[in-house]
Protein backbone atom coordinates (compact mmCIF):
# COMPACT_ATOMS: atom_id res chain seq x y z
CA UNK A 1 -24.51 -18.97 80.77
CA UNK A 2 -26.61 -20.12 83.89
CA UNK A 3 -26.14 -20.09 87.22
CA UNK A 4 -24.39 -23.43 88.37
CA UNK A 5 -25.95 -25.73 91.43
CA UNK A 6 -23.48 -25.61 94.07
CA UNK A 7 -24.30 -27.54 97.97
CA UNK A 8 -22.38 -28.52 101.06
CA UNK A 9 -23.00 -30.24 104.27
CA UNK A 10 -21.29 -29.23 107.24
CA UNK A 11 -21.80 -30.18 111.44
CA UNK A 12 -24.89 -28.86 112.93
CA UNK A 13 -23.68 -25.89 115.38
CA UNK A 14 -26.44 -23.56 117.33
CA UNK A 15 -25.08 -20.53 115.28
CA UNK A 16 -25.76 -21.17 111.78
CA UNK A 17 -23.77 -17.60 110.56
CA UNK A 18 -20.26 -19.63 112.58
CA UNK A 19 -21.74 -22.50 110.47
CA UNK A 20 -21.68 -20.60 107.48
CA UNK A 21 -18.21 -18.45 108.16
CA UNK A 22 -16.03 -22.05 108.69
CA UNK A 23 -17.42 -23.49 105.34
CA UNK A 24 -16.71 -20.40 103.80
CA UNK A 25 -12.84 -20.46 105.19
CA UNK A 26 -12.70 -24.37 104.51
CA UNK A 27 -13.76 -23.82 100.82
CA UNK A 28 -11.51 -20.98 100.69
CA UNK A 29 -8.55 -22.70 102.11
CA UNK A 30 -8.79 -25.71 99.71
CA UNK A 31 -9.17 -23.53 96.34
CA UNK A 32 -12.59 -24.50 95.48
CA UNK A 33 -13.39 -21.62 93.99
CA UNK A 34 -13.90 -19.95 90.69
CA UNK A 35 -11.10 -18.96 89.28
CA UNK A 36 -8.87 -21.36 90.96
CA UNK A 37 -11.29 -23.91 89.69
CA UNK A 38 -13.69 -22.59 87.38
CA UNK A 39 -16.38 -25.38 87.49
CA UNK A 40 -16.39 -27.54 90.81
CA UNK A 41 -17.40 -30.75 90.91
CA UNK A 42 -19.78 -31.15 94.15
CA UNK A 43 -20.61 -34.44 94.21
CA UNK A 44 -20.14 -36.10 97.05
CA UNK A 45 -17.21 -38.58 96.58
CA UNK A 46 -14.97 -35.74 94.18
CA UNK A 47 -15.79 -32.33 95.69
CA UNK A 48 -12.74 -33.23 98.37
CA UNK A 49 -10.51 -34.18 96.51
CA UNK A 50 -10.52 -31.11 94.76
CA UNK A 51 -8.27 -29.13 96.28
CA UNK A 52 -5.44 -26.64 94.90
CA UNK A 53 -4.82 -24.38 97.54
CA UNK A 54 -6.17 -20.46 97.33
CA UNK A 55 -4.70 -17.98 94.74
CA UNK A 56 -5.72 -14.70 96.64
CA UNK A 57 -4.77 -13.46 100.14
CA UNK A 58 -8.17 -13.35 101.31
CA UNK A 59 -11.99 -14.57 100.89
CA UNK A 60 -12.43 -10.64 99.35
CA UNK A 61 -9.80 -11.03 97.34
CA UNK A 62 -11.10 -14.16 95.70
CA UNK A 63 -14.74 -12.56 95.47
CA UNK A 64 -13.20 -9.40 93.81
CA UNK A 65 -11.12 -11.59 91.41
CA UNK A 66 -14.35 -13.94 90.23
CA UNK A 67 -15.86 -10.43 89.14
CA UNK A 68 -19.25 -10.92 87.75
CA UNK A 69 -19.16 -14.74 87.57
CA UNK A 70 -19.14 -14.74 91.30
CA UNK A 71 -17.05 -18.04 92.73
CA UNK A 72 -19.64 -20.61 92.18
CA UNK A 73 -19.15 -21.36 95.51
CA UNK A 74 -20.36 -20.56 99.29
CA UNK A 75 -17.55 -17.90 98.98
CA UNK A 76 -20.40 -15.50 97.48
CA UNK A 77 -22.59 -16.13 100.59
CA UNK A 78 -21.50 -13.97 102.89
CA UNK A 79 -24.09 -13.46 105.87
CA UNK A 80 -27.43 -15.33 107.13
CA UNK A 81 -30.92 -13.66 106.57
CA UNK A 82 -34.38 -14.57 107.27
CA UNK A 83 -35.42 -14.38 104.19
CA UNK A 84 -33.89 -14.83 100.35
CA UNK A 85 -31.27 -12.26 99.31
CA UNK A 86 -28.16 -12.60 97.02
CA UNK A 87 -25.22 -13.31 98.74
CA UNK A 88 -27.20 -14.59 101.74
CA UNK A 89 -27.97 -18.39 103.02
CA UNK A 90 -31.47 -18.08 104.42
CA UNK A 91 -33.42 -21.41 106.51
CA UNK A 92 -35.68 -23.17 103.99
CA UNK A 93 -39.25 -22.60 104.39
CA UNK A 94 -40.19 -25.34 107.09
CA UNK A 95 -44.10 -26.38 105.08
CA UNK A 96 -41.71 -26.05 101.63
CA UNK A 97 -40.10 -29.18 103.10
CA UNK A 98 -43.09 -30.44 104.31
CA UNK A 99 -44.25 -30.43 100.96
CA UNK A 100 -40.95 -31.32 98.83
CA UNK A 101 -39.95 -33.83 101.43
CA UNK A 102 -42.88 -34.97 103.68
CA UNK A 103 -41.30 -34.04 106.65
CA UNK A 104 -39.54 -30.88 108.32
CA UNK A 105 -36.93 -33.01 109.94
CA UNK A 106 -34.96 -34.60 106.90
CA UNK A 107 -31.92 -36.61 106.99
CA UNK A 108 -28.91 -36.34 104.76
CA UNK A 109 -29.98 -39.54 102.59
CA UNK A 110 -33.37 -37.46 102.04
CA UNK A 111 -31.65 -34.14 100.98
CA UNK A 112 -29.09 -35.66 99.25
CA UNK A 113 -31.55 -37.56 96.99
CA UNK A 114 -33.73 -34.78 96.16
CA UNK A 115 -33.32 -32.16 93.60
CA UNK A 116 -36.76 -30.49 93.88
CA UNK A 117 -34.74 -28.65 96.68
CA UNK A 118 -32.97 -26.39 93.48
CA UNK A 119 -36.14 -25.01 92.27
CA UNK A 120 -36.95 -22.10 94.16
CA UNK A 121 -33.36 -21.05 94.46
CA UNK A 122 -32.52 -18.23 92.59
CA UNK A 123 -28.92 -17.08 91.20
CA UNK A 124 -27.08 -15.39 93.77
CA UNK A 125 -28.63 -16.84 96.11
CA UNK A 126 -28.68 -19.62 99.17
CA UNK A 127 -30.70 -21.98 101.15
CA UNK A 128 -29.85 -23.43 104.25
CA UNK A 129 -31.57 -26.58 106.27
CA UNK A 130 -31.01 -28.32 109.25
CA UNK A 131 -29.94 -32.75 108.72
CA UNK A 132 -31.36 -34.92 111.46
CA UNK A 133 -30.05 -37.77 112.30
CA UNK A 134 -31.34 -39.82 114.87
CA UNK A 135 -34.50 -37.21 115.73
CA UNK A 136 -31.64 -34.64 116.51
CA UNK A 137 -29.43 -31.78 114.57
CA UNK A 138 -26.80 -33.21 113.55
CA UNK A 139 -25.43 -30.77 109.97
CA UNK A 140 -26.67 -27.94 107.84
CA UNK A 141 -26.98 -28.65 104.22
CA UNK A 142 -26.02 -25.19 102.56
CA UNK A 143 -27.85 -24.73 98.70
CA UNK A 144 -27.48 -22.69 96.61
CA UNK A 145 -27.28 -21.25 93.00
CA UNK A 146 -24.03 -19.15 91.48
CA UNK A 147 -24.43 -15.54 89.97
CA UNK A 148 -23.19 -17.33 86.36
C-alpha cells in the first residue's frame, strides 16, 4: 500500500511545536487515528465528525499499537525541525510557495484548493505553513504523508 494524504488546520500560535502538541492531543482525544479508524476521512466537512473516542491510554500507546502502518495521522509527527525528517512537521520552503502558490503569504481558500502542496512530501513525513488572513497569521496548515 501507499502512504495516505493526511492535513489539518489549526489557530496560528507563535510556537508552532505548542501548535503541533494540541493537534496532536485533539486528534488523539477524538480517536482519529489508525487503528481506531483505520482510514480517516479529512475532508473538511467529515473529518469532525469522526470521532470515537481513543482506544489506548496514551499518544505512545496509540503509536506503538499502529506498528508499522503508523496512525495515518499527526499522531506520527512528533516534534518540529527545520528541515524534512520522518516523524517531524518542518515550515514549507517559503520560494516553494512562491512557486506552487504565487505568493508566500497564502490563505486557507489557497491551500485548501491546491494539491501541488502533496508532491514533495514524502511518507513519514510533514509540512507545516503559516494561513493569512487579512495580511496577518491567523492558522498553520499541518501536511503530511502516512508511513502506509
Amino acid at each position: 500500500m501507499g502512504g495516505h494524504p493526511y492535513w489539518y488546520l489549526v489557530p496560528y500560535r507563535d510556537d508552532a511545536q505548542a501548535a503541533l502538541d494540541e493537534l496532536r492531543e485533539r486528534e488523539f482525544r477524538a480517536g482519529r487515528y489508525n487503528p481506531v479508524l483505520p482510514f480517516i476521512d479529512y475532508s473538511e466537512d467529515a473529518l469532525f465528525s469522526q470521532k470515537p473516542g481513543p482506544e489506548h491510554a496514551s499518544i505512545e500507546e496509540a503509536v506503538e499499537a499502529a506498528e508499522q502502518d503508523g496512525t495515518r495521522s499527526i499522531l506520527d509527527i512528533r516534534t518540529i525541525a527545520e528541515m524534512p525528517e520522518y516523524g517531524a512537521a518542518a515550515p514549507m520552503d517559503r520560494a516553494e510557495l512562491q512557486l506552487l502558490l504565487g505568493t508566500d503569504k497564502p490563505t486557507r481558500e489557497m491551500l485548501l484548493a491546491s494539491h501541488e502542496l502533496f508532491a514533495g512530501i514524502e511518507r513519514g513525513q510533514c509540512v507545516y505553513v503559516t494561513v493569512y488572513r487579512d495580511g496577518r497569521p491567523s492558522e498553520f496548515f499541518f501536511a503530511g504523508y502516512s508511513y502506509d
